[in-house]
C-alpha atoms as a PDB file:
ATOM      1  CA  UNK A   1      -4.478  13.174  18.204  1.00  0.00           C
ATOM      2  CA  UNK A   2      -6.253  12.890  14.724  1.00  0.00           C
ATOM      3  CA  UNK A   3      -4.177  15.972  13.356  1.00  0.00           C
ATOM      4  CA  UNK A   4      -0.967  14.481  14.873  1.00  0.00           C
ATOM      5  CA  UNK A   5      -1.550  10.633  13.045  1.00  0.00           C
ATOM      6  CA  UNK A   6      -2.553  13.273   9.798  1.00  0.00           C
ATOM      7  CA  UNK A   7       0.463  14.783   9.472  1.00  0.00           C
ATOM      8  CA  UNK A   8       2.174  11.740   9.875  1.00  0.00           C
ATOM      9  CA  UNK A   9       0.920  10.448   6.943  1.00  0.00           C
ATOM     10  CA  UNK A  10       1.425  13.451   5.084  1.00  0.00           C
ATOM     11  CA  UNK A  11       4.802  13.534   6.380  1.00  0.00           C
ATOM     12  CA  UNK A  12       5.584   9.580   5.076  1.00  0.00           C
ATOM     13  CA  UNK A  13       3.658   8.540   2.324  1.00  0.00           C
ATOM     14  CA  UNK A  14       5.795   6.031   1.860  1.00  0.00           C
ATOM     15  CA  UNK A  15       4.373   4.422   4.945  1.00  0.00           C
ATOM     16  CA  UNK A  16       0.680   4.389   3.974  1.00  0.00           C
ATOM     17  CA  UNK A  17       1.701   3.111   0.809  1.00  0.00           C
ATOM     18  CA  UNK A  18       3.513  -0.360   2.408  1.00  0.00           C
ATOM     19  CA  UNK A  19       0.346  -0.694   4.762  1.00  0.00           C
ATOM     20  CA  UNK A  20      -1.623  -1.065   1.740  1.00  0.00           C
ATOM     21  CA  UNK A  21       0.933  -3.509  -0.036  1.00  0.00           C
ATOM     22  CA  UNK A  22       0.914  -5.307   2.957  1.00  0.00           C
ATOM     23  CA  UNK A  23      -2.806  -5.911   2.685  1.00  0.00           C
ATOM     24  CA  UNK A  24      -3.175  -9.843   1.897  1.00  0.00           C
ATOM     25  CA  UNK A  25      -4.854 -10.776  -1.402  1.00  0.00           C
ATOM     26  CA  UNK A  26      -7.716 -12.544   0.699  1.00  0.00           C
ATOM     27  CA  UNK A  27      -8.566  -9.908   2.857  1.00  0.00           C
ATOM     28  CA  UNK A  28      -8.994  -7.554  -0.033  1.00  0.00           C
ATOM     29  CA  UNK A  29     -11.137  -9.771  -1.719  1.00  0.00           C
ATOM     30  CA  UNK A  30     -13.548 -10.145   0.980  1.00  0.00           C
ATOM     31  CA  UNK A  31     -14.692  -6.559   0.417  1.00  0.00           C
ATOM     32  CA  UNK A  32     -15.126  -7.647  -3.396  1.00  0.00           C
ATOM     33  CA  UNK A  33     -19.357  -6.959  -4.119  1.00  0.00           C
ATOM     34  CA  UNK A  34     -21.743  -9.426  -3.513  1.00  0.00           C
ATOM     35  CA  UNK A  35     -23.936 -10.114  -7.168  1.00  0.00           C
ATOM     36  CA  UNK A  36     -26.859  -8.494  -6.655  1.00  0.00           C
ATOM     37  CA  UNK A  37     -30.061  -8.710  -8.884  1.00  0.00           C
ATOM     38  CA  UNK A  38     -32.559  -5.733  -9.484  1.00  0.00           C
ATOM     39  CA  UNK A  39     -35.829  -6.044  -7.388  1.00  0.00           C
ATOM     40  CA  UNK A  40     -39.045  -3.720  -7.081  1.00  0.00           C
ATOM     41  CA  UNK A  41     -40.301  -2.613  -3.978  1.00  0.00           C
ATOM     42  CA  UNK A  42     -43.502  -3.148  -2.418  1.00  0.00           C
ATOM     43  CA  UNK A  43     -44.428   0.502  -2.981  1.00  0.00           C
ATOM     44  CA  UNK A  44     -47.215   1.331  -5.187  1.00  0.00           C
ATOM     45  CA  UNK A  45     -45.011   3.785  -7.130  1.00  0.00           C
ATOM     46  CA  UNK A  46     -43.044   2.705 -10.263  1.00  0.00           C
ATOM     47  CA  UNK A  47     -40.555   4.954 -10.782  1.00  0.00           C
ATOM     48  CA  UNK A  48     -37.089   4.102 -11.199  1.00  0.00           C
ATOM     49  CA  UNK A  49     -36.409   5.115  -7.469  1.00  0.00           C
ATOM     50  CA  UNK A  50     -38.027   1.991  -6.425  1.00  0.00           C
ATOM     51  CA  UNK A  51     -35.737  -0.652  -7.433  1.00  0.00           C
ATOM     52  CA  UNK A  52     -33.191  -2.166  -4.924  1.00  0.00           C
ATOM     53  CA  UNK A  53     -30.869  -4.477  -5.274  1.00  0.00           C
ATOM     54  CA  UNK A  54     -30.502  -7.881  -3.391  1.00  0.00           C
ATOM     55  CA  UNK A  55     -28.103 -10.546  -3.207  1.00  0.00           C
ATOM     56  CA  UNK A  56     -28.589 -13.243  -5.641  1.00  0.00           C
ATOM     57  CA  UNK A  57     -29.416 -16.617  -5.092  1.00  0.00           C
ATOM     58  CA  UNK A  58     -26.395 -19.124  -5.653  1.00  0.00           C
ATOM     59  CA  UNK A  59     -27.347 -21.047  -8.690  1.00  0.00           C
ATOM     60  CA  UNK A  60     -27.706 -24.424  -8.699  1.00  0.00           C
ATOM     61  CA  UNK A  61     -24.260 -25.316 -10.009  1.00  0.00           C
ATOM     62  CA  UNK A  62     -22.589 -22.942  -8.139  1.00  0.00           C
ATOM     63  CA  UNK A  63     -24.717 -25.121  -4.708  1.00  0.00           C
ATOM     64  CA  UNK A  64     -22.850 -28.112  -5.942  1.00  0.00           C
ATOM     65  CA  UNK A  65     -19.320 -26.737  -6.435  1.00  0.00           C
ATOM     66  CA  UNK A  66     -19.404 -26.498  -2.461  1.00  0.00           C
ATOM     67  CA  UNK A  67     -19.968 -30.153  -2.495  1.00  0.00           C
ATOM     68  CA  UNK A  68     -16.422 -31.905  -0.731  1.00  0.00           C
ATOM     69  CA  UNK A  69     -13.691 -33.164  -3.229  1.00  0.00           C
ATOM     70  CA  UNK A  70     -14.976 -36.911  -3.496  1.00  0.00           C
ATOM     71  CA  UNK A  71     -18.203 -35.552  -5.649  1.00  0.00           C
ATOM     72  CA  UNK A  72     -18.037 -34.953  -8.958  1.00  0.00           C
ATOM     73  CA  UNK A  73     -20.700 -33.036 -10.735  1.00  0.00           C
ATOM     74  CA  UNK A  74     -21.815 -32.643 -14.494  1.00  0.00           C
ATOM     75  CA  UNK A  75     -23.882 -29.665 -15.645  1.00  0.00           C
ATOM     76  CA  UNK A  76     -26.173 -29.642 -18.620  1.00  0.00           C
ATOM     77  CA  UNK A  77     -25.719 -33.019 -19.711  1.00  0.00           C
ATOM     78  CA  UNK A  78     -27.379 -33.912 -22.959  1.00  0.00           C
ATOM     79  CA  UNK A  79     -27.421 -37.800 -23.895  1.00  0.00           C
ATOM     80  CA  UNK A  80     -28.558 -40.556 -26.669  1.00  0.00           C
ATOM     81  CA  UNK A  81     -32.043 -41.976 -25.618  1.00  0.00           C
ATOM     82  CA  UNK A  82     -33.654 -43.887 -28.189  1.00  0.00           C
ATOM     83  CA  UNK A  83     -37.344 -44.173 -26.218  1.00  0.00           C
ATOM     84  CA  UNK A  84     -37.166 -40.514 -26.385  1.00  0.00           C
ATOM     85  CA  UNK A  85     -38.703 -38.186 -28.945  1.00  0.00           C
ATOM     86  CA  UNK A  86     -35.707 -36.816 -30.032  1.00  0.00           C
ATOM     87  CA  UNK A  87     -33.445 -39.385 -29.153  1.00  0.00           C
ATOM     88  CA  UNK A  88     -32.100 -37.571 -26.506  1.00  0.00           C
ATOM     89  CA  UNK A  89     -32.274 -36.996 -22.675  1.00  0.00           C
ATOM     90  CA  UNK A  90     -31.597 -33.421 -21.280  1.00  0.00           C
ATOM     91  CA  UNK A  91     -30.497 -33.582 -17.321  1.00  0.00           C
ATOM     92  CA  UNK A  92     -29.270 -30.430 -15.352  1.00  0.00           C
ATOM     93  CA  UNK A  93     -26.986 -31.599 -13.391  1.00  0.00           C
ATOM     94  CA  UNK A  94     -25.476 -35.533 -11.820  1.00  0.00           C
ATOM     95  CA  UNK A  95     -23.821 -36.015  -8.855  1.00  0.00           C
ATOM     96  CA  UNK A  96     -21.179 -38.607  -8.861  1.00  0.00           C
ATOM     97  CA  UNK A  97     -20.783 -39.762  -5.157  1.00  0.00           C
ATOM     98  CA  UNK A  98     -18.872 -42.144  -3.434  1.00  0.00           C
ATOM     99  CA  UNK A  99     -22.556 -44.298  -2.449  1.00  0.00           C
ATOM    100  CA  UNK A 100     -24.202 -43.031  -5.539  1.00  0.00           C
ATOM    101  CA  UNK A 101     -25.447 -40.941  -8.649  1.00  0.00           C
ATOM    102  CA  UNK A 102     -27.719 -37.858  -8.035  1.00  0.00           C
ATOM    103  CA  UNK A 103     -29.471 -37.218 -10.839  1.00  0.00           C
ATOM    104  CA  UNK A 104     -30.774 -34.146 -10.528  1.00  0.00           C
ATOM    105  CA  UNK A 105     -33.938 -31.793 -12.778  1.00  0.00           C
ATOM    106  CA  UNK A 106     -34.340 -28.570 -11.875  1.00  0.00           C
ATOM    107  CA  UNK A 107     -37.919 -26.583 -12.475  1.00  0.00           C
ATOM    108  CA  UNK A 108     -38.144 -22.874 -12.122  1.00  0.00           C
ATOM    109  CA  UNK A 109     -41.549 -22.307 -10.633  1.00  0.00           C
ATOM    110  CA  UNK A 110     -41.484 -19.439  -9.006  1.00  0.00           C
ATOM    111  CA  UNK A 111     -45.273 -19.149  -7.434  1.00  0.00           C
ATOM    112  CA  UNK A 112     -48.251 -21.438  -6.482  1.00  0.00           C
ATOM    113  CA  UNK A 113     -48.493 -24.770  -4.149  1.00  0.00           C
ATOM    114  CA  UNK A 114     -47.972 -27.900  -5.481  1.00  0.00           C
ATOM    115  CA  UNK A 115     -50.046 -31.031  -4.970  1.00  0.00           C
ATOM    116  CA  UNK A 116     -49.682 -34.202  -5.822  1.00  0.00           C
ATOM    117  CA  UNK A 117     -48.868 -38.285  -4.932  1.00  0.00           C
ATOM    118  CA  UNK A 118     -46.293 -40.408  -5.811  1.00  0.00           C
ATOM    119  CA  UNK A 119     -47.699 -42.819  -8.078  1.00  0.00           C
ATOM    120  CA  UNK A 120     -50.646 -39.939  -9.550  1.00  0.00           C
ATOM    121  CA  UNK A 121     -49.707 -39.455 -12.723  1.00  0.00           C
ATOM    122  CA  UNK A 122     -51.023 -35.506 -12.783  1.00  0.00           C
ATOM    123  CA  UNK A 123     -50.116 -33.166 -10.007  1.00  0.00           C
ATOM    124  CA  UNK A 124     -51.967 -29.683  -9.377  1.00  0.00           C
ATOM    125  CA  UNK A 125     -50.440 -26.216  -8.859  1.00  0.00           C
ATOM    126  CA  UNK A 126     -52.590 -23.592  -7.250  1.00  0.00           C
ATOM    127  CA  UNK A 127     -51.520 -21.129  -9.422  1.00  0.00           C
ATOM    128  CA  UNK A 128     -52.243 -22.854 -12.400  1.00  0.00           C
ATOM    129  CA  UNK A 129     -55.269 -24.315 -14.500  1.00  0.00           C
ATOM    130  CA  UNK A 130     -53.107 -26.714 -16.212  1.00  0.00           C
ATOM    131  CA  UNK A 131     -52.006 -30.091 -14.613  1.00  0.00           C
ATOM    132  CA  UNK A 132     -48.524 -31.132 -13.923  1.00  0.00           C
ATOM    133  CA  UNK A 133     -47.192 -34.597 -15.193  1.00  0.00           C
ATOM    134  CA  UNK A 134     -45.691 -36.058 -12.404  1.00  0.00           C
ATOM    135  CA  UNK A 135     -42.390 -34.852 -12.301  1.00  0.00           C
ATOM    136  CA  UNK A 136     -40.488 -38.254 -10.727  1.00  0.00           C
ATOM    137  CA  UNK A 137     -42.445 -40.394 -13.115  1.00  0.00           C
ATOM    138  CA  UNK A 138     -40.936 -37.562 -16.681  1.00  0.00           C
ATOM    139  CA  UNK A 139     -37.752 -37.784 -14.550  1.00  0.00           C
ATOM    140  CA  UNK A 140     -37.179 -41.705 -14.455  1.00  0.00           C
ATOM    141  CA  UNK A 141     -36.579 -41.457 -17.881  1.00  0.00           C
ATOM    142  CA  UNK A 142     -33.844 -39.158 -17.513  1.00  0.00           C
ATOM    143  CA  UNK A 143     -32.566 -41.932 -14.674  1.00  0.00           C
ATOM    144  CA  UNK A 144     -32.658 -44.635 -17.128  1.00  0.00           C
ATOM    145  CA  UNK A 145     -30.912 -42.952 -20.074  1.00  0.00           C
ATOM    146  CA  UNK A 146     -27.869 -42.331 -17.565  1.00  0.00           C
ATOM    147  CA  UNK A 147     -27.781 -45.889 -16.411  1.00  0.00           C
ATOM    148  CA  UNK A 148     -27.618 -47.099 -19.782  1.00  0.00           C
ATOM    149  CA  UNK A 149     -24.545 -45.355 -20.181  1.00  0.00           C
ATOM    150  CA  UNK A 150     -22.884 -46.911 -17.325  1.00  0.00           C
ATOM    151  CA  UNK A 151     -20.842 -49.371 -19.007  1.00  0.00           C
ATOM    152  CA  UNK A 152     -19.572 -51.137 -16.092  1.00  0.00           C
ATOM    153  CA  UNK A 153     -20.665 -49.625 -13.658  1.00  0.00           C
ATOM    154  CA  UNK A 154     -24.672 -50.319 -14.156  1.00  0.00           C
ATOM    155  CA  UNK A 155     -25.501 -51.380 -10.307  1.00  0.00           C
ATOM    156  CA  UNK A 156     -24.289 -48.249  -8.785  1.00  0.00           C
ATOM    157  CA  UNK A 157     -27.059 -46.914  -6.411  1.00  0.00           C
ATOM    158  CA  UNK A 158     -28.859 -44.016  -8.732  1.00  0.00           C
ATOM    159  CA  UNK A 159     -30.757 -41.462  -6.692  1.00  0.00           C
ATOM    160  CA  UNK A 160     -33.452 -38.868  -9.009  1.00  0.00           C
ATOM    161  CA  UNK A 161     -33.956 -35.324  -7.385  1.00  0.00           C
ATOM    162  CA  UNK A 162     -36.066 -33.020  -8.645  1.00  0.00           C
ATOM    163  CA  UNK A 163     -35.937 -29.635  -7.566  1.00  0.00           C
ATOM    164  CA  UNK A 164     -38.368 -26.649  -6.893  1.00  0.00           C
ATOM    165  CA  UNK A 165     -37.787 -22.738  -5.668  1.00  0.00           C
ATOM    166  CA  UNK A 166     -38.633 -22.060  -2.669  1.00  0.00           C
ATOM    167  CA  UNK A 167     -40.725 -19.081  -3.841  1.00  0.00           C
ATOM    168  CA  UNK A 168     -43.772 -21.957  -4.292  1.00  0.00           C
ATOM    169  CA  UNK A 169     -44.840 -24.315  -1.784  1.00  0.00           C
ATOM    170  CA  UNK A 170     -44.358 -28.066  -1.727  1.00  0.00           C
ATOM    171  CA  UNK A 171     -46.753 -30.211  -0.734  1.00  0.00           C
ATOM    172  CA  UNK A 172     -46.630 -33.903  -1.950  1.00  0.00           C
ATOM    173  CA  UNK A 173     -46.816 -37.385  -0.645  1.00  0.00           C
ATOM    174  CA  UNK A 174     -44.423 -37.371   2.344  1.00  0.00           C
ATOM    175  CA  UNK A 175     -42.699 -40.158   1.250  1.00  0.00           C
ATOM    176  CA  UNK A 176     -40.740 -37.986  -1.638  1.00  0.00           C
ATOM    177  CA  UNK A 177     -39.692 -35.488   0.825  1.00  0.00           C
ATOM    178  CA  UNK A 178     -37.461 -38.092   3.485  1.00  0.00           C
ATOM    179  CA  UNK A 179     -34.020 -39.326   2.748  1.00  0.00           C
ATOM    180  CA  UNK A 180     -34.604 -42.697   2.889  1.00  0.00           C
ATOM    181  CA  UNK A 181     -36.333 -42.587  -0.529  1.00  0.00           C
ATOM    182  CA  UNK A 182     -34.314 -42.927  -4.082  1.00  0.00           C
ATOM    183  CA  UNK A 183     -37.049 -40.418  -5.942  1.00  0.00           C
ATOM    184  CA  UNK A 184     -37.006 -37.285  -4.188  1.00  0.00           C
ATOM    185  CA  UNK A 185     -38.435 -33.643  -4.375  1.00  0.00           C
ATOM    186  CA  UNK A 186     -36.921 -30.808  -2.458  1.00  0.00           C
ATOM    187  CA  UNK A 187     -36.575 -27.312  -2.254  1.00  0.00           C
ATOM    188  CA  UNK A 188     -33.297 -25.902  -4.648  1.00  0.00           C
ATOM    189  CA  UNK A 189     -31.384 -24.677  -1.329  1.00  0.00           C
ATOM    190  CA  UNK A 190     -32.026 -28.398   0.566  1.00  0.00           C
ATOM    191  CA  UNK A 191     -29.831 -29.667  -2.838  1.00  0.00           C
ATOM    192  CA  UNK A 192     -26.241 -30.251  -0.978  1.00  0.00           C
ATOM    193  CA  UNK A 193     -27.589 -31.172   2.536  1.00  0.00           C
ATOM    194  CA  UNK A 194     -29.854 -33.571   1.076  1.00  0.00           C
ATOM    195  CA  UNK A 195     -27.179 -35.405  -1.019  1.00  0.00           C
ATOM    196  CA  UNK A 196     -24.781 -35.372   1.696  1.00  0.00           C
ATOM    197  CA  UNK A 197     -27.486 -36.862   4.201  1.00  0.00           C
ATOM    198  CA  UNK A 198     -28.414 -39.365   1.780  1.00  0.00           C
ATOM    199  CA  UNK A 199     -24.986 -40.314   1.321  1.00  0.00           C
ATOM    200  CA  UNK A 200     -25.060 -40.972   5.364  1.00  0.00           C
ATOM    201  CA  UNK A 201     -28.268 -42.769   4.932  1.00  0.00           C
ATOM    202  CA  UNK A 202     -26.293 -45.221   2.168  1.00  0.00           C
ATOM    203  CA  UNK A 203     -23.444 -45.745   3.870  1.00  0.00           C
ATOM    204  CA  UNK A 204     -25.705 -47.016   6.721  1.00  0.00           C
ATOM    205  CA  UNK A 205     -27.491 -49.230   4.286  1.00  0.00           C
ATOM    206  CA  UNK A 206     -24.595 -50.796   2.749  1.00  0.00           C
ATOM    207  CA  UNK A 207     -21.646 -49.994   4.916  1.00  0.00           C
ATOM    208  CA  UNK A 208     -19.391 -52.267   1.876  1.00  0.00           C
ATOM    209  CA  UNK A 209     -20.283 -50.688  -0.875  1.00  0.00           C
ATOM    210  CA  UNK A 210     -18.101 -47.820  -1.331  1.00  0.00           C
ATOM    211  CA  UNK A 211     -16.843 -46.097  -4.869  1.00  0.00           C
ATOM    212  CA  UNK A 212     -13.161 -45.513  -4.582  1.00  0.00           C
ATOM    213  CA  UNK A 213     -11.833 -42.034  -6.160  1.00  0.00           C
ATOM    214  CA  UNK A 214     -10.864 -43.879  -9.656  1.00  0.00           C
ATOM    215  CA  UNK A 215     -14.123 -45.807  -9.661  1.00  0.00           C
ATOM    216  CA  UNK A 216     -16.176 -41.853  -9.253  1.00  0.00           C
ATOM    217  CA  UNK A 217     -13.575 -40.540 -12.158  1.00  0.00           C
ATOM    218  CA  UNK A 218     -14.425 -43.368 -14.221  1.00  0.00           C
ATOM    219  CA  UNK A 219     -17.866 -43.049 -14.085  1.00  0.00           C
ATOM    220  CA  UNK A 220     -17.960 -39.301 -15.008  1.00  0.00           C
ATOM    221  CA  UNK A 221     -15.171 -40.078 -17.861  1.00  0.00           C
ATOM    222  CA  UNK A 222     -18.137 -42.250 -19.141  1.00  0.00           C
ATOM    223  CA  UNK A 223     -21.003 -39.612 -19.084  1.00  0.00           C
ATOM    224  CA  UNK A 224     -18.598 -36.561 -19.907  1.00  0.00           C
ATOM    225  CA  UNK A 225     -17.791 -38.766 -22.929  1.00  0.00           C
ATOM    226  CA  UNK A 226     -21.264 -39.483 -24.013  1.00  0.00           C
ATOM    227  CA  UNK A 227     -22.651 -35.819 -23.496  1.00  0.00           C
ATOM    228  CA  UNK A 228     -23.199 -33.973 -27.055  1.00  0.00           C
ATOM    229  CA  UNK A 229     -21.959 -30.315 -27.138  1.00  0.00           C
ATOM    230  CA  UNK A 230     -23.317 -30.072 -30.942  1.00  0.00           C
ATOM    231  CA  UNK A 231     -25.027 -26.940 -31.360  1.00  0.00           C
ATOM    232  CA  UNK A 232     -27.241 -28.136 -34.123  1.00  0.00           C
ATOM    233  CA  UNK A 233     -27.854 -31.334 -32.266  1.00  0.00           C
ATOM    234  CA  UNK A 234     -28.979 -29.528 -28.832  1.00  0.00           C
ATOM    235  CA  UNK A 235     -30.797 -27.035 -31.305  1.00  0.00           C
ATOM    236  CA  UNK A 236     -32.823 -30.127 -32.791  1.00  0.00           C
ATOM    237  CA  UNK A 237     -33.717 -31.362 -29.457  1.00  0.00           C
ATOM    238  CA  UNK A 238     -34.768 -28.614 -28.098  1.00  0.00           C
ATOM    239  CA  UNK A 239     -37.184 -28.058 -31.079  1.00  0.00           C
ATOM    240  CA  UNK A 240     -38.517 -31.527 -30.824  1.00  0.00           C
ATOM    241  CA  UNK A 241     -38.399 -31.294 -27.124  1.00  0.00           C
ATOM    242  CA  UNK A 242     -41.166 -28.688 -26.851  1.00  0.00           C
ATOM    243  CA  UNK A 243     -43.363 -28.813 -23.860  1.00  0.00           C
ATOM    244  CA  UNK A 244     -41.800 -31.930 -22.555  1.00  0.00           C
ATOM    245  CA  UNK A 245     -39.303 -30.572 -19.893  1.00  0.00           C
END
């Protein structure tokens, strides 16, 4: 049977040619490769045999492009603050909901547990001699220096995320962890099912408040238009900026 199908093949290339021309676009692309990031194993051995690759985790902007249509989201936002010590606010990323603004810091620890309260100003990590600043109370700053670019829209509900990998452990006041709460710390991969639940929680709250389409472009016309791209100007703060995330 396999010789007969073979030969004919070999007998109409033609038709193995329109089979793959018929192939849709989308079904191609699903065998496209998935990124993949260089890894070592757990073997004790270092040569080059022992690195594998594995899939790599989404970023964080690439989490909140899967957010539906009625968000809109800002990356790398960099903004006039005159109580800060460049005069600037960096954020990673806001959220512009129809119930709210997300505004969201994201820290890279990668090992160690994490302690800490609400209101305690210094948090531990186990992995770590030096002490954490609370990372909701450096964030609120951030918070502010968005709402004061708000123009008109000042009393929309602003919600401050910060989040951690989940390669280190989180263990903080409970109260930071639930929905319910407008200062929040969560694991990076909770990010979009955490906005989209406290968006539920909101609409519960305050079933008549509700940003129409417009209302969410307005808002990030505002931001987008107050964000500096300068080089030099990013360059400064970033200089000036030095060990305050």
């Amino acid at each position: 049977m396999f010789k007969k199908i073979l030969s004919l093949f070999k007998s109409q290339p033609e038709l193995a040619n329109q089979i793959t021309a018929s192939a849709s676009p989308s079904s191609l692309s699903s065998t496209a490769p998935i990124p993949t990031r260089m890894v070592r194993s757990r073997r004790k051995s270092k040569s080059d045999a022992d690195w594998t690759r594995q899939p790599e985790e989404p970023s964080i902007a690439q989490q909140l492009h899967g957010l539906p249509g009625e968000y809109k989201v800002l990356n790398d936002l960099l903004v006039a603050n005159p109580k800060s010590r460049s005069g600037y606010s960096s954020i990673d990323h806001v959220v512009i909901g129809p119930r709210g603004i997300f505004v969201i810091e994201t820290r890279n620890l990668t090992t160690g547990e994490i302690r800490g309260g609400r209101r305690e100003a210094n948090w531990t990590v186990s992995s770590s001699r030096i002490k954490m600043y609370n990372p909701l109370m450096q964030h609120r700053g951030h918070v502010e220096a968005i709402q004061a670019h708000l123009g008109d829209y000042k009393r929309v509900r602003l919600i401050s995320m910060v989040t951690f990998t989940n390669r280190c452990r989180i263990s903080v006041d409970p109260a930071v962890r639930y929905v319910n709460s407008d200062e929040l710390i969560i694991y990076d991969h909770e990010l979009v099912e955490t906005i989209l639940r406290k968006t539920e929680r909101l609409e519960a709250e305050v079933p008549e408040t509700l940003y129409k389409e417009k209302d969410t472009q307005a808002i990030y016309n505002l931001l987008n238009a107050v964000n500096s791209t300068d080089s030099q100007i990013r360059a400064d703060h970033m200089e000036k900026a030095k060990g305050i995330k």
